[in-house]
Protein backbone atom coordinates (compact mmCIF):
# COMPACT_ATOMS: atom_id res chain seq x y z
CA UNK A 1 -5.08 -58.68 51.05
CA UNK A 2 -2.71 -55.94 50.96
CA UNK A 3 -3.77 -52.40 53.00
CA UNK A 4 -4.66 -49.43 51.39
CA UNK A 5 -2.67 -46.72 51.99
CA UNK A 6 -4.61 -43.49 52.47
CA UNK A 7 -2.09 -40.32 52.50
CA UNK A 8 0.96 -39.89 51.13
CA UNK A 9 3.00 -37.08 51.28
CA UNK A 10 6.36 -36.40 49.45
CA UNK A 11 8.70 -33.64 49.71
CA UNK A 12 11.68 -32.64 47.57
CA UNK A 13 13.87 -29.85 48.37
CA UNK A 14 17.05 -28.17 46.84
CA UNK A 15 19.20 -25.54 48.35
CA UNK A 16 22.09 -23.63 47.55
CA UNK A 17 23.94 -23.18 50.55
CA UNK A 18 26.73 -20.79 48.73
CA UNK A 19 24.11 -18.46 47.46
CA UNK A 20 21.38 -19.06 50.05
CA UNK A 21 18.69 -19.69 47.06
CA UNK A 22 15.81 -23.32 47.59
CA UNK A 23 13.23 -25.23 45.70
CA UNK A 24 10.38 -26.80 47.44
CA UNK A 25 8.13 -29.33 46.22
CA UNK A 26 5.59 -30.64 48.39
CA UNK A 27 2.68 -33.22 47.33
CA UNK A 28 -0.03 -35.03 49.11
CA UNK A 29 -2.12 -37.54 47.67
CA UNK A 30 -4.81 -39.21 48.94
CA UNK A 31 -6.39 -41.96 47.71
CA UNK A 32 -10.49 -42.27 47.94
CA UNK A 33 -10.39 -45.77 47.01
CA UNK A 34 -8.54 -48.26 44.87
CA UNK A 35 -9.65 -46.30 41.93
CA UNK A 36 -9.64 -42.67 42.96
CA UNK A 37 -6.67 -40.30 44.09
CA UNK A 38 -6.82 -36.87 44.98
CA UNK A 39 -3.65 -35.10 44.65
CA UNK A 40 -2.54 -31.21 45.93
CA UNK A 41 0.91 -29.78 45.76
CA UNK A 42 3.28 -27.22 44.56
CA UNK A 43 6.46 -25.57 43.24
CA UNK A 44 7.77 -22.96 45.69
CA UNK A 45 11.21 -21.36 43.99
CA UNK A 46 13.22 -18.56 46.71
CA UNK A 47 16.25 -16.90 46.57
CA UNK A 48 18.46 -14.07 45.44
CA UNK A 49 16.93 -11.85 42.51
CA UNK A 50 20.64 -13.21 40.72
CA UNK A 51 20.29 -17.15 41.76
CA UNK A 52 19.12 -19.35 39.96
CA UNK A 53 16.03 -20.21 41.96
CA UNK A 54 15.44 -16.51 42.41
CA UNK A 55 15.08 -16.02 38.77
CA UNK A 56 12.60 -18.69 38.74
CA UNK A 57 10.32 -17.46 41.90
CA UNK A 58 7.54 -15.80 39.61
CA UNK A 59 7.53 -19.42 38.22
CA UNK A 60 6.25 -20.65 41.94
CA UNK A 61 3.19 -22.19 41.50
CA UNK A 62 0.24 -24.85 43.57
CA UNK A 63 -2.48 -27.17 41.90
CA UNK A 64 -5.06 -29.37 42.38
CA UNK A 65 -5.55 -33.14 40.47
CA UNK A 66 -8.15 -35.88 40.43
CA UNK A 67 -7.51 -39.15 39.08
CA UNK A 68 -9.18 -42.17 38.09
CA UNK A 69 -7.68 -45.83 37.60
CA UNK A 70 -9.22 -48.76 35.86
């Protein structure tokens, strides 16, 4: 029988080192049982008003998911 793996977290990040601008995209799941997840993450965009993550920072955003395998 193989475990079941509770949490899981995954991270992706971007940065710009010329023009100092980053993307952050964090997620953590967790997983109720076999058949249930519960997720939670986000999109966090920062930078220079003229970067191109800068022009997307009223873009950052969170949420929130359930979900249900068969």
């Amino acid at each position: 029988m193989k475990p079941l793996l509770t949490l899981d977290l995954d991270i992706a990040f971007v940065v710009n080192f010329e023009r100092t601008n980053w993307f952050l995209r964090p997620k953590l799941t967790y997983a109720l049982t076999d058949s249930w997840k519960l997720s939670a993450g986000g999109e966090i965009y920062r930078g220079q008003d003229d970067s191109q993550f800068g022009f997307l920072e009223s873009n950052t955003t969170a949420y929130a998911e359930a979900r249900w395998s068969f």
